[in-house]
Protein backbone atom coordinates (compact mmCIF):
# COMPACT_ATOMS: atom_id res chain seq x y z
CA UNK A 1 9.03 13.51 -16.99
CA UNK A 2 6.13 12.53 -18.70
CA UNK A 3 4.97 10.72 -15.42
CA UNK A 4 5.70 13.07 -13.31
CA UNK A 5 3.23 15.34 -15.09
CA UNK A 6 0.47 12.43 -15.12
CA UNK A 7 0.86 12.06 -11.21
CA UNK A 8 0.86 15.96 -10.59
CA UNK A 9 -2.60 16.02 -12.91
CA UNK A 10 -4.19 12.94 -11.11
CA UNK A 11 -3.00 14.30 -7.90
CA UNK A 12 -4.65 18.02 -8.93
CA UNK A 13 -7.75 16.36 -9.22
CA UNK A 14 -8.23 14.38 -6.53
CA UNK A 15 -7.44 17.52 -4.17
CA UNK A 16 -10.45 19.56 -6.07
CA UNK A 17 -12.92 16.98 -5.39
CA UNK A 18 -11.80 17.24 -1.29
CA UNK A 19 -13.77 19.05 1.03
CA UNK A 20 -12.49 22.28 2.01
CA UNK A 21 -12.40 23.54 5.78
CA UNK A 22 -15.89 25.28 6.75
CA UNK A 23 -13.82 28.01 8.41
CA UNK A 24 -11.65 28.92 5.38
CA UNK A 25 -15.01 29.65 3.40
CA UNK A 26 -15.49 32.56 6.23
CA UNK A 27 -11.80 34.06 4.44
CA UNK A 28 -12.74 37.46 2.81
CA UNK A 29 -9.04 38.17 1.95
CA UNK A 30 -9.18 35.33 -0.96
CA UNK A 31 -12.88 34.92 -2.28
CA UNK A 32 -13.79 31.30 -3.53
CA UNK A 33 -13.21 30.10 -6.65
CA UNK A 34 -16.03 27.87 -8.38
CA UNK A 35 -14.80 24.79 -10.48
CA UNK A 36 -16.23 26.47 -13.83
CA UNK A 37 -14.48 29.89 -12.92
CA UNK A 38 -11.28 27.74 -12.53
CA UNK A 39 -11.71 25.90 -15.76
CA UNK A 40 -12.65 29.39 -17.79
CA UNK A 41 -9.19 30.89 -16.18
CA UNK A 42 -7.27 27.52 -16.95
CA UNK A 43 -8.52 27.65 -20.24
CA UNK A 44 -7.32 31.58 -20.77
CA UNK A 45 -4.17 30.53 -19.59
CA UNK A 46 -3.65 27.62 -22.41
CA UNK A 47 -4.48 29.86 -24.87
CA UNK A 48 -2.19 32.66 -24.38
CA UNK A 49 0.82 32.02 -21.66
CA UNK A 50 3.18 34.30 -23.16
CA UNK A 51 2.43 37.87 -21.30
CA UNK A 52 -0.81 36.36 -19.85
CA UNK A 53 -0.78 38.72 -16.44
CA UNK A 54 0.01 41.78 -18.44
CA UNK A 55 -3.21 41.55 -20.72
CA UNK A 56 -5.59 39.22 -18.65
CA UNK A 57 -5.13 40.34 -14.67
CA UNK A 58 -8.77 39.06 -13.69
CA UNK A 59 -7.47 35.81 -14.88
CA UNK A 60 -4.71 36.04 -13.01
CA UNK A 61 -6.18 37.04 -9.95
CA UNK A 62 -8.75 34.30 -10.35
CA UNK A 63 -6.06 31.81 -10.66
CA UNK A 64 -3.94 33.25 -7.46
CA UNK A 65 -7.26 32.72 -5.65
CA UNK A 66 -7.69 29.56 -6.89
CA UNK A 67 -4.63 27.88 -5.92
CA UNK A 68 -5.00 29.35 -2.52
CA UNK A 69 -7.99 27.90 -2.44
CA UNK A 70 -6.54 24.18 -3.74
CA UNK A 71 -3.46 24.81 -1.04
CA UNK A 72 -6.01 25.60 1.59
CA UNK A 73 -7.86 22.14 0.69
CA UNK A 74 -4.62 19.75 0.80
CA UNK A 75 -4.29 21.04 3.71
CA UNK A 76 -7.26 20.57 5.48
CA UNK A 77 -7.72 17.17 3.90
CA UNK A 78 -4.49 15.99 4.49
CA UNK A 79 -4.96 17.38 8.46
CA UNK A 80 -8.41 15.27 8.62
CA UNK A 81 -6.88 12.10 6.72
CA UNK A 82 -3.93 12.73 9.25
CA UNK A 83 -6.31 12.81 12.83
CA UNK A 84 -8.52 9.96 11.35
CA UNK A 85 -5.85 7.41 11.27
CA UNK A 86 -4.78 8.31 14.41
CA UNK A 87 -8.16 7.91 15.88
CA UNK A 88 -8.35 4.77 14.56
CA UNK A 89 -5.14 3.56 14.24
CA UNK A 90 -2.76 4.92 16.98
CA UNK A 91 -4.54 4.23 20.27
CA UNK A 92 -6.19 0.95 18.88
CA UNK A 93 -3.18 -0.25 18.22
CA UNK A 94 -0.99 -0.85 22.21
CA UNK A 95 -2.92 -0.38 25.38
CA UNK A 96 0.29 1.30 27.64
CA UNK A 97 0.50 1.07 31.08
CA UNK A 98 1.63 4.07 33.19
CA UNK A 99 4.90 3.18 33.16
CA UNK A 100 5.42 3.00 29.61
CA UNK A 101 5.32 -0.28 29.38
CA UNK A 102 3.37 -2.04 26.45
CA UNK A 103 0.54 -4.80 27.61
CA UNK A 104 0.50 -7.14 24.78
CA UNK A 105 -2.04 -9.37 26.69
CA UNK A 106 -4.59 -6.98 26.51
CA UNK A 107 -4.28 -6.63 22.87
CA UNK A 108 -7.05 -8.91 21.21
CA UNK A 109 -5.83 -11.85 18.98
CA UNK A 110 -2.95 -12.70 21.43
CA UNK A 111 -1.56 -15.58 23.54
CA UNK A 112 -5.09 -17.86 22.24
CA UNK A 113 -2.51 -21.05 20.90
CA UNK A 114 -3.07 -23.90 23.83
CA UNK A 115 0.23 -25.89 24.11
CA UNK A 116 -1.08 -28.83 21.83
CA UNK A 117 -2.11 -26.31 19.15
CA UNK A 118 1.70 -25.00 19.97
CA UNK A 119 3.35 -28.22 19.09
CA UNK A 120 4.16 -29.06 15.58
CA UNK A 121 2.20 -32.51 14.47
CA UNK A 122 4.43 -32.65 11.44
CA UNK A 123 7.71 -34.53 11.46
CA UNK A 124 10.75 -34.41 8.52
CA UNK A 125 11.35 -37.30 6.96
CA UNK A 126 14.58 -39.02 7.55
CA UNK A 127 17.48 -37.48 5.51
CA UNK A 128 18.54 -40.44 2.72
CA UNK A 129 21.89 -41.57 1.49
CA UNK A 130 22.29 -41.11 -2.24
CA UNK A 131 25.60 -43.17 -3.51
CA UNK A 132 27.43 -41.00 -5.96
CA UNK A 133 28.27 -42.03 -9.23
CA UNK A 134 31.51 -42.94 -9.63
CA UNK A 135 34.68 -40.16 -10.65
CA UNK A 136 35.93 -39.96 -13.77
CA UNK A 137 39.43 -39.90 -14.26
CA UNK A 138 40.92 -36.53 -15.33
């Protein structure tokens, strides 16, 4: 449980430090959240959870908007990580003919072995005859 906790903290703070989309800062429904104004409202929250909304709704609010705001960068991150490695990964990867078929020799690194480089130089030894000991008799 314990580490479970540890990965969702680790994981919280990595998505903070992402960059959020340019377009979602034009969002006047949820206003952005600054990392100290997050803190201050974290903070509140640790001090008094029991019947927090009920005495403290700016913190609340604050905090709503703030995890919109940390949804809204997993997102966005996750959606750029996402189109990156396909950029560089997916059509790097097979060169495909029209009819679906995949061209291997086009593909850098292949078919470069001439046949001597093919053929193994090493040869296994010859297999030896060990004589047993003798049985015992039971």
């Amino acid at each position: 449980m314990f580490f479970l906790l540890r990965v969702v903290f680790w994981l919280s703070i990595v998505v903070i430090l992402l960059p959020s989309d340019p377009a979602s800062q034009k969002d006047t429904a949820h206003k952005q959240v600054s990392t100290f104004e997050a803190i201050g409202a974290a903070q509140t929250a640790v001090v008094d959870a029991r019947g927090f909304c009920a005495r403290n709704p700016d913190a609340c609010e604050i905090g709503a908007d703030a995890l919109h705001t940390f949804g809204q960068k997993a997102q966005y991150s996750s959606k750029m990580l996402y189109e990156f490695l396909s950029n560089h990964l997916g059509d790097s990867r097979m060169s495909r003919k029209a009819d679906g078929e995949v061209n291997s020799a086009e593909r850098p690194g292949r078919h470069t072995l001439t046949p001597p480089d093919a053929t193994p130089d090493w040869k296994a030894p010859e297999p030896r005859t060990v004589p047993l000991p003798p049985r015992r008799p039971a």
